[in-house]
PDB file of N, CA and C in Angstrom:
ATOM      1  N   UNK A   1      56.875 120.786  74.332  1.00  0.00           N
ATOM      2  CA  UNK A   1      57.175 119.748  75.297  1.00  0.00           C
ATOM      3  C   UNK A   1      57.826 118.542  74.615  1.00  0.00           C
ATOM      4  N   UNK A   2      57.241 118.265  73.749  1.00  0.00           N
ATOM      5  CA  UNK A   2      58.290 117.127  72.401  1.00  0.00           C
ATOM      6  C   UNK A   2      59.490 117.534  72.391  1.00  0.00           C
ATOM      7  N   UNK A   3      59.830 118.680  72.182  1.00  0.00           N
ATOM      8  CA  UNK A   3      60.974 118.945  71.932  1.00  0.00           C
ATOM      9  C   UNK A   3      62.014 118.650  72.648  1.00  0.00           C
ATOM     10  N   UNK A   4      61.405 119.504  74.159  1.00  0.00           N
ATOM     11  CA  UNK A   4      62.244 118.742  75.574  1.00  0.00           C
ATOM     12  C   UNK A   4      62.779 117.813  75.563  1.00  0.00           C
ATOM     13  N   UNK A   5      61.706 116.730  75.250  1.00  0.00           N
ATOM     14  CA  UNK A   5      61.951 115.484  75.380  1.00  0.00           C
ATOM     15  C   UNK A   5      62.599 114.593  74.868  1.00  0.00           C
ATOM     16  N   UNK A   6      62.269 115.319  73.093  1.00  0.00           N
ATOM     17  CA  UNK A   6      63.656 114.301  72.515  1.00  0.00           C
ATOM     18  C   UNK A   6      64.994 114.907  72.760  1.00  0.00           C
ATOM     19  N   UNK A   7      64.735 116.338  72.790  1.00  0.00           N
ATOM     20  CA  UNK A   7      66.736 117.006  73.240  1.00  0.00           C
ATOM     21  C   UNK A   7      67.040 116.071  74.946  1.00  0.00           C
ATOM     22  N   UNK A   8      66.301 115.759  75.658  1.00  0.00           N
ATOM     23  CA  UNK A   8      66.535 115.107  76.880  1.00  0.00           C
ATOM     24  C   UNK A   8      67.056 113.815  76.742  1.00  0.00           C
ATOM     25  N   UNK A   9      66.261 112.899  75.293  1.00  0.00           N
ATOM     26  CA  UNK A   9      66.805 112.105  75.192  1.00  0.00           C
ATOM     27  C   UNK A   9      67.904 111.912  74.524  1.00  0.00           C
ATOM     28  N   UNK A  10      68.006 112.453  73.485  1.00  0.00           N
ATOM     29  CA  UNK A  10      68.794 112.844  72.343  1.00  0.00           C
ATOM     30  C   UNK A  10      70.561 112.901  73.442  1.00  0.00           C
ATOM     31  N   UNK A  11      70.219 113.519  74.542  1.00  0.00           N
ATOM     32  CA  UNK A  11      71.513 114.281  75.486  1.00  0.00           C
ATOM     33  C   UNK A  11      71.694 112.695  76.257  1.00  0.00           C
ATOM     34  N   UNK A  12      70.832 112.479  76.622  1.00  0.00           N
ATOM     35  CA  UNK A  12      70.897 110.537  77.482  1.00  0.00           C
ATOM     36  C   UNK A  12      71.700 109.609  76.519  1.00  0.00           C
ATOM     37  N   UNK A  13      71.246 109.554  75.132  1.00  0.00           N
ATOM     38  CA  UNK A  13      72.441 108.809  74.309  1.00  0.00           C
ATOM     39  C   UNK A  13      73.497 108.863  73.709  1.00  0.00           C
ATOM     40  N   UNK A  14      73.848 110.637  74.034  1.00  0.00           N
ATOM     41  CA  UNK A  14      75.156 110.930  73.723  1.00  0.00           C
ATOM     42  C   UNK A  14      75.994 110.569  74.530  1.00  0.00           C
ATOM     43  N   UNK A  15      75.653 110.226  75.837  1.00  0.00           N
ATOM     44  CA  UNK A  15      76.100 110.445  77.520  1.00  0.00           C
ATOM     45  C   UNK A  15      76.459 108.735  77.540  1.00  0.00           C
ATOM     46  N   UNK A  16      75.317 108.306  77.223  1.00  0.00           N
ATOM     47  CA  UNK A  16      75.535 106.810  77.141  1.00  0.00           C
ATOM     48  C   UNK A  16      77.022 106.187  75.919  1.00  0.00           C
ATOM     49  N   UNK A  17      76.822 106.856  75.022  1.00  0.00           N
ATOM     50  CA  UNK A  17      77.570 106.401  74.192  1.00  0.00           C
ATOM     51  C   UNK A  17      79.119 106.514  74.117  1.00  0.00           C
ATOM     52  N   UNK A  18      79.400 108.134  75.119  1.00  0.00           N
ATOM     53  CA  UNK A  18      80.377 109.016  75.118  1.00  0.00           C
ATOM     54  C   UNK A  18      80.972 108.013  76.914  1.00  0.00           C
ATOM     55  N   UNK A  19      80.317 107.289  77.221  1.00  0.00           N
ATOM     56  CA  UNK A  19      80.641 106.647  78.509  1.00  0.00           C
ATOM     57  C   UNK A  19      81.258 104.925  78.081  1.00  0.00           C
ATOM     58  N   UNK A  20      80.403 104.379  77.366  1.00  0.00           N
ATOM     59  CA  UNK A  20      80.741 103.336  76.864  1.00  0.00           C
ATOM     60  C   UNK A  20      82.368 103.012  75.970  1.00  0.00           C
ATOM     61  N   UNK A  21      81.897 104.111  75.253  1.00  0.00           N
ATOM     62  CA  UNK A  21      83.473 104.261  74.391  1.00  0.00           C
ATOM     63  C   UNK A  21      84.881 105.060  74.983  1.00  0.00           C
ATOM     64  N   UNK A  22      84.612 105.325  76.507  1.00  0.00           N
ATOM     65  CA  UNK A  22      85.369 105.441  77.664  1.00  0.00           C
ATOM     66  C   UNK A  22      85.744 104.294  77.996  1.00  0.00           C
ATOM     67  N   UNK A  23      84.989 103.219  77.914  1.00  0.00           N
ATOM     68  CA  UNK A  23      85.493 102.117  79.048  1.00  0.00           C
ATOM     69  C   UNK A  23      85.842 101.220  77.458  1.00  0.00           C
ATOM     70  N   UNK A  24      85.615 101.280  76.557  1.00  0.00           N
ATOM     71  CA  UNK A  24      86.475 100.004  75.514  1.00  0.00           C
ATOM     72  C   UNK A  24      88.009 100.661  75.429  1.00  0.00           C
ATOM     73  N   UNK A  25      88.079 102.186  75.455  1.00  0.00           N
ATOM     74  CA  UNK A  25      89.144 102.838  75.405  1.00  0.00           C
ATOM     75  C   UNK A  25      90.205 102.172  76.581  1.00  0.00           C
ATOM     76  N   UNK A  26      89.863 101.946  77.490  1.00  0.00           N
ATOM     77  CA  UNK A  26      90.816 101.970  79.120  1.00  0.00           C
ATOM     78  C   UNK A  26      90.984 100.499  78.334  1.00  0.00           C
ATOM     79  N   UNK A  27      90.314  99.256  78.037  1.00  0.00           N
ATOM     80  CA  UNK A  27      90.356  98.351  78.184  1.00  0.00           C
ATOM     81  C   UNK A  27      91.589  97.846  77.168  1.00  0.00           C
ATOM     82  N   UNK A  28      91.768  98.701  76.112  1.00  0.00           N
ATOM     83  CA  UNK A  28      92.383  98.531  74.907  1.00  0.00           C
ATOM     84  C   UNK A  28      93.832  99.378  75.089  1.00  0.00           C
ATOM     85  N   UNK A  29      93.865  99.932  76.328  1.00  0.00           N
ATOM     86  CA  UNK A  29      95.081 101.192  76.435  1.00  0.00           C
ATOM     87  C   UNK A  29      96.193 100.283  76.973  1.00  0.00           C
ATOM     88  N   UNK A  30      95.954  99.404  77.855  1.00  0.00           N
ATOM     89  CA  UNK A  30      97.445  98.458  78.152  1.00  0.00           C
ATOM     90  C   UNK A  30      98.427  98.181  76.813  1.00  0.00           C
ATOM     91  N   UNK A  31      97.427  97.217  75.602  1.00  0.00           N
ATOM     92  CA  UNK A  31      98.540  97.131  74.970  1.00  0.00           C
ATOM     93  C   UNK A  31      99.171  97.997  73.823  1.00  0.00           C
ATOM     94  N   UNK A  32      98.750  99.324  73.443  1.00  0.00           N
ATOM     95  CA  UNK A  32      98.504  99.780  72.703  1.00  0.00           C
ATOM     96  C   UNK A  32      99.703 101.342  73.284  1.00  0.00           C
ATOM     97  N   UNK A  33     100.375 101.417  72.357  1.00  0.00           N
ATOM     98  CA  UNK A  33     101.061 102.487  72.070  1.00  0.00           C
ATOM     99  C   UNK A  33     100.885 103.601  71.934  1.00  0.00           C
ATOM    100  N   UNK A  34     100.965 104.965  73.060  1.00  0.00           N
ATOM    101  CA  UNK A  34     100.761 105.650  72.491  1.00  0.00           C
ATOM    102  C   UNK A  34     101.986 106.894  71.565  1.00  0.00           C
ATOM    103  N   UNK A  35     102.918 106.405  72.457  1.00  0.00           N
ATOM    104  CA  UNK A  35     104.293 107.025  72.424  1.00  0.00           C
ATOM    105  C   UNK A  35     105.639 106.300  71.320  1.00  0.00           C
ATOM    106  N   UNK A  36     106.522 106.619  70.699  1.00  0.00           N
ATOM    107  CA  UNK A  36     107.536 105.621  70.224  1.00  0.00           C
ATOM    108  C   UNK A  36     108.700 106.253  70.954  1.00  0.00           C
ATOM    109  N   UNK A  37     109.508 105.243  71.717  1.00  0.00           N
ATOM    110  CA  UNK A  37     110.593 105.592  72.699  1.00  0.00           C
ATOM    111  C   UNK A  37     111.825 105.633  71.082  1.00  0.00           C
ATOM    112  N   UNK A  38     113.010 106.262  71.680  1.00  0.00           N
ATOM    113  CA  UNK A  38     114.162 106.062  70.769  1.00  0.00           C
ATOM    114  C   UNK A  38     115.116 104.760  70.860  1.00  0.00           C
ATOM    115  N   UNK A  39     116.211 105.257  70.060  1.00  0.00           N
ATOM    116  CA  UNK A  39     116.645 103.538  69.537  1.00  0.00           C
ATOM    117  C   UNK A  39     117.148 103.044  71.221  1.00  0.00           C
ATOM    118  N   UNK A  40     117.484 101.569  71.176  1.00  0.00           N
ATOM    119  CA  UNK A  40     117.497 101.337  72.051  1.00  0.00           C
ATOM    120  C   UNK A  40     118.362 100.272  71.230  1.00  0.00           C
ATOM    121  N   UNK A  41     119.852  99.907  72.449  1.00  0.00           N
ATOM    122  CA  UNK A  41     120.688  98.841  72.348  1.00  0.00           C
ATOM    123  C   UNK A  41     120.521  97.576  71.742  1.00  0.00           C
ATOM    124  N   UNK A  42     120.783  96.884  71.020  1.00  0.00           N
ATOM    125  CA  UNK A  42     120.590  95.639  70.317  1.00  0.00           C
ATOM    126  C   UNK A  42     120.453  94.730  71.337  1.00  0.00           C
ATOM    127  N   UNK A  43     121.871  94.527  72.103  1.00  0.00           N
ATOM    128  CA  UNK A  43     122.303  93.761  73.238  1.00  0.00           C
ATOM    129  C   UNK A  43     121.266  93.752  74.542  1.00  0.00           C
ATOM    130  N   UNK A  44     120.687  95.031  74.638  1.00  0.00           N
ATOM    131  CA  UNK A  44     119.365  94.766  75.743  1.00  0.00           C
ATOM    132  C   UNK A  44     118.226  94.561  75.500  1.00  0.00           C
ATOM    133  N   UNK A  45     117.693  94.278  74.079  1.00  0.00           N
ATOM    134  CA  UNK A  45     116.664  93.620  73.669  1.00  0.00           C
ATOM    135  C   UNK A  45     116.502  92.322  73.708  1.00  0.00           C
ATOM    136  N   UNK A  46     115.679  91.516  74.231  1.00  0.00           N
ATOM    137  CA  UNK A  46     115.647  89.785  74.424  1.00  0.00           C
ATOM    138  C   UNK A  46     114.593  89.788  73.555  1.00  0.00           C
ATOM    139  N   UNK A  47     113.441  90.534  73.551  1.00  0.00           N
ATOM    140  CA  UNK A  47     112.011  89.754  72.684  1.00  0.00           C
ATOM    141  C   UNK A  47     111.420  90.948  72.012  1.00  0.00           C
ATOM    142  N   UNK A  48     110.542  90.469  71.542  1.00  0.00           N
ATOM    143  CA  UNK A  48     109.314  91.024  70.705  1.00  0.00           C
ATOM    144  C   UNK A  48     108.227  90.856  70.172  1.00  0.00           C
ATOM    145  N   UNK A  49     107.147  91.793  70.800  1.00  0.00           N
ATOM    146  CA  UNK A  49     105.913  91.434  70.265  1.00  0.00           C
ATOM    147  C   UNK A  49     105.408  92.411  69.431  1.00  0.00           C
ATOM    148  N   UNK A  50     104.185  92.044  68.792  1.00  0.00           N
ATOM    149  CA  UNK A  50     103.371  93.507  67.641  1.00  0.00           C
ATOM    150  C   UNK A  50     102.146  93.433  68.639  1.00  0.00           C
ATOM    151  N   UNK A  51     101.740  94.844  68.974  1.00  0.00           N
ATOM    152  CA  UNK A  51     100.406  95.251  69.394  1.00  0.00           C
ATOM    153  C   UNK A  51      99.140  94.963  69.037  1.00  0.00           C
ATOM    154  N   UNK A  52      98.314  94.773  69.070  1.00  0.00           N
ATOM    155  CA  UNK A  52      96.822  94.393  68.916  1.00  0.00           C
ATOM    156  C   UNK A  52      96.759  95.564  68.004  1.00  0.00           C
ATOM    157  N   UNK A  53      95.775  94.500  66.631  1.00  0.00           N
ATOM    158  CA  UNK A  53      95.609  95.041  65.543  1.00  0.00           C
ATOM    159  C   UNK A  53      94.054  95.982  65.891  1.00  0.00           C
ATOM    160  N   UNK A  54      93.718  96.287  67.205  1.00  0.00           N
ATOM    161  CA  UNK A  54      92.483  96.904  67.722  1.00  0.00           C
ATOM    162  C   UNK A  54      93.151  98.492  67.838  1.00  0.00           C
ATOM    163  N   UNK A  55      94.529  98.263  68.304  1.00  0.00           N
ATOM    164  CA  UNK A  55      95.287  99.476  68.927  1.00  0.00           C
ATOM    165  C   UNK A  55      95.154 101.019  67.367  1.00  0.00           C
ATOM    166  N   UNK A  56      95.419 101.978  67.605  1.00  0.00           N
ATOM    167  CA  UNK A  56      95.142 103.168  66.888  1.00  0.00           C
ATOM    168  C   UNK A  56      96.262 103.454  65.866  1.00  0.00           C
ATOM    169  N   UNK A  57      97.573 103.145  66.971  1.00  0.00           N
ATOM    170  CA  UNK A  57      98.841 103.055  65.829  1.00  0.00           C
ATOM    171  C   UNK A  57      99.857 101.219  65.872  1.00  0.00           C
ATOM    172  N   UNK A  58     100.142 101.038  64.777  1.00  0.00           N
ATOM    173  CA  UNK A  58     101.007  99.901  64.614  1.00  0.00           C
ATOM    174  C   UNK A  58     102.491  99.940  65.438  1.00  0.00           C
ATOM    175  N   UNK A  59     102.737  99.591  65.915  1.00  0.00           N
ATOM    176  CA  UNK A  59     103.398  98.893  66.760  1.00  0.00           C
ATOM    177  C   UNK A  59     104.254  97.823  67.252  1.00  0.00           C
ATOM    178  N   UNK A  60     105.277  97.771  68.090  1.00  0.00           N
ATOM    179  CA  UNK A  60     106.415  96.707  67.996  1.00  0.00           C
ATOM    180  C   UNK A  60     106.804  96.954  69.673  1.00  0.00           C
ATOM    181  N   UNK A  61     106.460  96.343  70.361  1.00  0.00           N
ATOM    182  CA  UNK A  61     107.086  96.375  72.192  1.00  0.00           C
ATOM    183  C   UNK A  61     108.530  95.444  71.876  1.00  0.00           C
ATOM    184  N   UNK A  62     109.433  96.114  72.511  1.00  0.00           N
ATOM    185  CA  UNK A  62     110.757  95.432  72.743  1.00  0.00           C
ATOM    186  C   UNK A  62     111.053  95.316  74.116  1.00  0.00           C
ATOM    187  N   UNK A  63     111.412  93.961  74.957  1.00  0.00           N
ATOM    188  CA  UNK A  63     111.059  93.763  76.414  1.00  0.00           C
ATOM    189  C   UNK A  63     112.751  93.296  76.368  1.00  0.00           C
ATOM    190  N   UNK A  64     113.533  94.410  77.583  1.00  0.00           N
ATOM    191  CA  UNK A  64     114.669  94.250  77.546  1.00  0.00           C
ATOM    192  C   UNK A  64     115.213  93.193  78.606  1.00  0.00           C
ATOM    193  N   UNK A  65     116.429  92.721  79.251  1.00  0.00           N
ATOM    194  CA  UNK A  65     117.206  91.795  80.094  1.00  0.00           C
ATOM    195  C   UNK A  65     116.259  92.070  81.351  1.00  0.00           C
ATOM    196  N   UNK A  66     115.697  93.585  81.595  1.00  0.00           N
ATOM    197  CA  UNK A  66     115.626  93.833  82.983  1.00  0.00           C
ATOM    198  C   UNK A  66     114.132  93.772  83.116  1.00  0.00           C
ATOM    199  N   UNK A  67     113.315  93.253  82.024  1.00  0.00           N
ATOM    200  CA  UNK A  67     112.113  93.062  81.712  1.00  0.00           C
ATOM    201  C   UNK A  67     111.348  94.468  81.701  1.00  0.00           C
ATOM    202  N   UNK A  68     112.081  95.752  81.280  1.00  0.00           N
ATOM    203  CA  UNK A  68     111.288  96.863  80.984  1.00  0.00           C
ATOM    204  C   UNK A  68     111.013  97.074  79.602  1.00  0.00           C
ATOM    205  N   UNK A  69     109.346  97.182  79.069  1.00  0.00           N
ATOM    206  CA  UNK A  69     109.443  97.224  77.871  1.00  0.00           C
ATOM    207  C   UNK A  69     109.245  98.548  76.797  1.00  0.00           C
ATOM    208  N   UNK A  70     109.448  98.781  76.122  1.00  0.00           N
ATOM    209  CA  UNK A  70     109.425 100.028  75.117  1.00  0.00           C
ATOM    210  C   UNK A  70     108.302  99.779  73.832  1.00  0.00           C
ATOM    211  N   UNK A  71     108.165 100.844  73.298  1.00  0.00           N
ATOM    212  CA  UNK A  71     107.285 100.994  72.312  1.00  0.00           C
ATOM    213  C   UNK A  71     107.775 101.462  71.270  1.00  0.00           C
ATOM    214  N   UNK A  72     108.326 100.843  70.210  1.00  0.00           N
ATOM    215  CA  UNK A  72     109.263 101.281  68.908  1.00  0.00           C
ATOM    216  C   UNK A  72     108.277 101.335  67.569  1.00  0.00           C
ATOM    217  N   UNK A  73     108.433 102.329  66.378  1.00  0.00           N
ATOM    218  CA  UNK A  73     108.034 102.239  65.500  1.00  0.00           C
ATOM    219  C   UNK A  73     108.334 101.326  64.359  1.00  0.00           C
ATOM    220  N   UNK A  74     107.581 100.399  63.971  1.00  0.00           N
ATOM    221  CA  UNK A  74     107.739  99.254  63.019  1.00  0.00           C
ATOM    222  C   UNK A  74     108.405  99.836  61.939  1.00  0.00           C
ATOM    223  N   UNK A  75     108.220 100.956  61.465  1.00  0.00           N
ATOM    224  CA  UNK A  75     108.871 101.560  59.797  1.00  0.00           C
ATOM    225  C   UNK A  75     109.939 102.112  59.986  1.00  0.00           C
ATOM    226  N   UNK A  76     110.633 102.708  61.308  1.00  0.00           N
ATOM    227  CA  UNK A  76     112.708 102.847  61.171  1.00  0.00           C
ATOM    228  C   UNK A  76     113.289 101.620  61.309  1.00  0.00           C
ATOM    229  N   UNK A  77     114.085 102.185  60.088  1.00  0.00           N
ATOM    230  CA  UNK A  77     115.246 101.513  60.152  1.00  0.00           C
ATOM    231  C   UNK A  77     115.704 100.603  60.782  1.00  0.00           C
ATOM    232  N   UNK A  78     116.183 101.355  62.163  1.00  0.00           N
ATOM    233  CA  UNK A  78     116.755 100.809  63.362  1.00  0.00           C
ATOM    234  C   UNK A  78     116.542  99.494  63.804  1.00  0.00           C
ATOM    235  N   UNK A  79     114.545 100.098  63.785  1.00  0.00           N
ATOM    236  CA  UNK A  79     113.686  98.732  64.901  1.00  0.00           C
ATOM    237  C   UNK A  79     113.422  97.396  63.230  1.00  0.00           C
ATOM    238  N   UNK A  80     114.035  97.867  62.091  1.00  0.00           N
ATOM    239  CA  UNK A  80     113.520  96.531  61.084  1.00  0.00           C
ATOM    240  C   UNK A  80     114.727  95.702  61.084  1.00  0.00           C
ATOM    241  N   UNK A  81     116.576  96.498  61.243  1.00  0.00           N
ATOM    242  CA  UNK A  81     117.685  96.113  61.692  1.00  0.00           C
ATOM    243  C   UNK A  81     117.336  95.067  62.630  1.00  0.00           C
ATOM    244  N   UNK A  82     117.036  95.471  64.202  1.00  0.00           N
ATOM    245  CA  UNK A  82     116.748  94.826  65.465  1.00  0.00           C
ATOM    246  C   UNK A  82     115.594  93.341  65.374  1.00  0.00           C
ATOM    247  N   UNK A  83     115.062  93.940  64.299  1.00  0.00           N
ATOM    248  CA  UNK A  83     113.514  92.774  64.528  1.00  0.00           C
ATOM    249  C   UNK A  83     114.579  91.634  63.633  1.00  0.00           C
ATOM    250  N   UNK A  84     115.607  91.390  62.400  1.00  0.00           N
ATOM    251  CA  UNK A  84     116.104  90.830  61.740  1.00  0.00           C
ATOM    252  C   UNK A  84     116.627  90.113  62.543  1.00  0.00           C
ATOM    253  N   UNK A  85     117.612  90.611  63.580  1.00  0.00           N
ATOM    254  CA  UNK A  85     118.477  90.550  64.094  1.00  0.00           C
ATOM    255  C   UNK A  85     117.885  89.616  65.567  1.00  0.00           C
ATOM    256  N   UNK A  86     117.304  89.800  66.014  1.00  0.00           N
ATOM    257  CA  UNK A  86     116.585  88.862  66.815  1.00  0.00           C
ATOM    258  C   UNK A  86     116.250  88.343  66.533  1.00  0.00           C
ATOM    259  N   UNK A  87     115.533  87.760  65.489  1.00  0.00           N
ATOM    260  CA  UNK A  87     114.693  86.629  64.961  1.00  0.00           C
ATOM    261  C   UNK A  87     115.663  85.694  64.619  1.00  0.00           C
ATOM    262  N   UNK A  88     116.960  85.843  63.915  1.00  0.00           N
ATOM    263  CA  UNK A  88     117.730  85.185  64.012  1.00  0.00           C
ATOM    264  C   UNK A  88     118.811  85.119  65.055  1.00  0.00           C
ATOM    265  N   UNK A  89     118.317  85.597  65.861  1.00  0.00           N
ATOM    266  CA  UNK A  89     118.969  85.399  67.145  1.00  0.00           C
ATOM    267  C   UNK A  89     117.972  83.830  67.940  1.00  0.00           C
ATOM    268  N   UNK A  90     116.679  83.967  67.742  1.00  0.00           N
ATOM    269  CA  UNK A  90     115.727  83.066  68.202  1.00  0.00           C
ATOM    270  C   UNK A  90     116.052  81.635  67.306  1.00  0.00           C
ATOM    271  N   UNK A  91     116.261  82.094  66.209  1.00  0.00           N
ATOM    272  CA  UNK A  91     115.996  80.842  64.922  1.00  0.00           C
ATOM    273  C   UNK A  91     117.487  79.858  65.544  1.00  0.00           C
ATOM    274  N   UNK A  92     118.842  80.812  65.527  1.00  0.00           N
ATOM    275  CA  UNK A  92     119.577  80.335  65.726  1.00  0.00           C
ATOM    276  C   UNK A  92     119.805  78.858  67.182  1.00  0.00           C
ATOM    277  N   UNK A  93     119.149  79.967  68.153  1.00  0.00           N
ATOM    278  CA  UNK A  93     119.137  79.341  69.377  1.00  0.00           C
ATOM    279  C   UNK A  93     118.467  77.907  69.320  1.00  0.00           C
ATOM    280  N   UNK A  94     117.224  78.175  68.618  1.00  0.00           N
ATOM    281  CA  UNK A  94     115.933  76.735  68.737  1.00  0.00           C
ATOM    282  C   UNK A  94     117.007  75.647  67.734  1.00  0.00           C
ATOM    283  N   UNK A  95     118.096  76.208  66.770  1.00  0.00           N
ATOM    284  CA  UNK A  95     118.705  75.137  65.984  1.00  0.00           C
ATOM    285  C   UNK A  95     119.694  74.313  66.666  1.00  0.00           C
ATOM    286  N   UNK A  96     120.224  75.348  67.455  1.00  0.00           N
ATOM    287  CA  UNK A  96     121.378  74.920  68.531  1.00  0.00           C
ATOM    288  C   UNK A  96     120.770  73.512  69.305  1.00  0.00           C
ATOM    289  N   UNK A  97     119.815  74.033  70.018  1.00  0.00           N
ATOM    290  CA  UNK A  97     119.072  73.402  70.782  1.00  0.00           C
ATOM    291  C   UNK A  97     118.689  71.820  70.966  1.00  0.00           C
ATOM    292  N   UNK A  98     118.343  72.061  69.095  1.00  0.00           N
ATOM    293  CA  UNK A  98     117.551  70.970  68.893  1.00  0.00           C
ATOM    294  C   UNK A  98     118.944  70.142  68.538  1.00  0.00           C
ATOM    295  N   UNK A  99     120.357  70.913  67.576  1.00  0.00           N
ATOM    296  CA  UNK A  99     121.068  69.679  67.227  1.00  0.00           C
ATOM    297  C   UNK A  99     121.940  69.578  69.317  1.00  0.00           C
ATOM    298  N   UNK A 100     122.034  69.698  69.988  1.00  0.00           N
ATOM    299  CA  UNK A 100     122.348  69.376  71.032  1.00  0.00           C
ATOM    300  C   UNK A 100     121.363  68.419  71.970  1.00  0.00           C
ATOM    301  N   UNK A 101     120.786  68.250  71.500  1.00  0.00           N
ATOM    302  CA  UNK A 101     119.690  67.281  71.743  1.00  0.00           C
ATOM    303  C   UNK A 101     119.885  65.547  71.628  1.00  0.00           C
ATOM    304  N   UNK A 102     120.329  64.953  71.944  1.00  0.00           N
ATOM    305  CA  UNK A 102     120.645  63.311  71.586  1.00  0.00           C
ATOM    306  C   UNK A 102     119.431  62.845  71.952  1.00  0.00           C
ATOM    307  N   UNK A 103     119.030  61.837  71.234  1.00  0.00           N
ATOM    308  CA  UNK A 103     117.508  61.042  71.265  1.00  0.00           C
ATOM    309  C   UNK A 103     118.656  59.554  71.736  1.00  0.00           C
ATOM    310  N   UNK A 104     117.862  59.165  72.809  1.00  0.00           N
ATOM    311  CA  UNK A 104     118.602  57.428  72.638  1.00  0.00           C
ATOM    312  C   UNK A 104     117.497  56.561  72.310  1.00  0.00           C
ATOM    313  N   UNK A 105     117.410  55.262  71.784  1.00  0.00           N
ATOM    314  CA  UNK A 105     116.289  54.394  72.044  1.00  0.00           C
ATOM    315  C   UNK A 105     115.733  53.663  72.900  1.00  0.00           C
TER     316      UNK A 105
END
């Protein structure tokens, strides 16, 4: 009858545990990659973010003009080209910006 009882319980905290780590899973699946799409246009990339360091694989979302976003691998080529290439696309802009800027007193 012991025996029952701990395999009864023994089966209750697998159930519990195997349920719990269901629901951190769903919670963590929005930002997190599971797929890497292929290269994708320079010109229709506007931004970029890196995935939550919680996520399973490393990661780079590229959110294009039409606000659809993709899931690219950080280590080609392509997406380290693109990440260069935007950043000084950003750097450039905020310089523009700021010398177009007149302060009066």
């Amino acid at each position: 009858m012991k025996t029952l009882t701990a395999l009864l319980l023994l089966g209750l905290l697998c159930s519990l545990h195997t349920t719990s780590a269901g629901v951190i899973a769903l919670e963590i699946a929005p930002d997190c990659c599971m797929k890497f799409s292929a290269r994708i246009p320079l010109q229709q990339v506007v931004s970029l973010r890196t995935t939550s360091s919680s996520c399973p694989r490393k990661a780079l979302i590229f959110t294009t003009e039409k606000g659809k976003t993709f899931c690219v691998d950080p280590s080609e080529a392509w997406v380290q080209s693109h990440v260069t290439k935007i950043e000084s696309r950003s750097t450039t802009a905020k310089t523009t910006m700021m010398s177009s800027t007149t302060i009066t007193p």
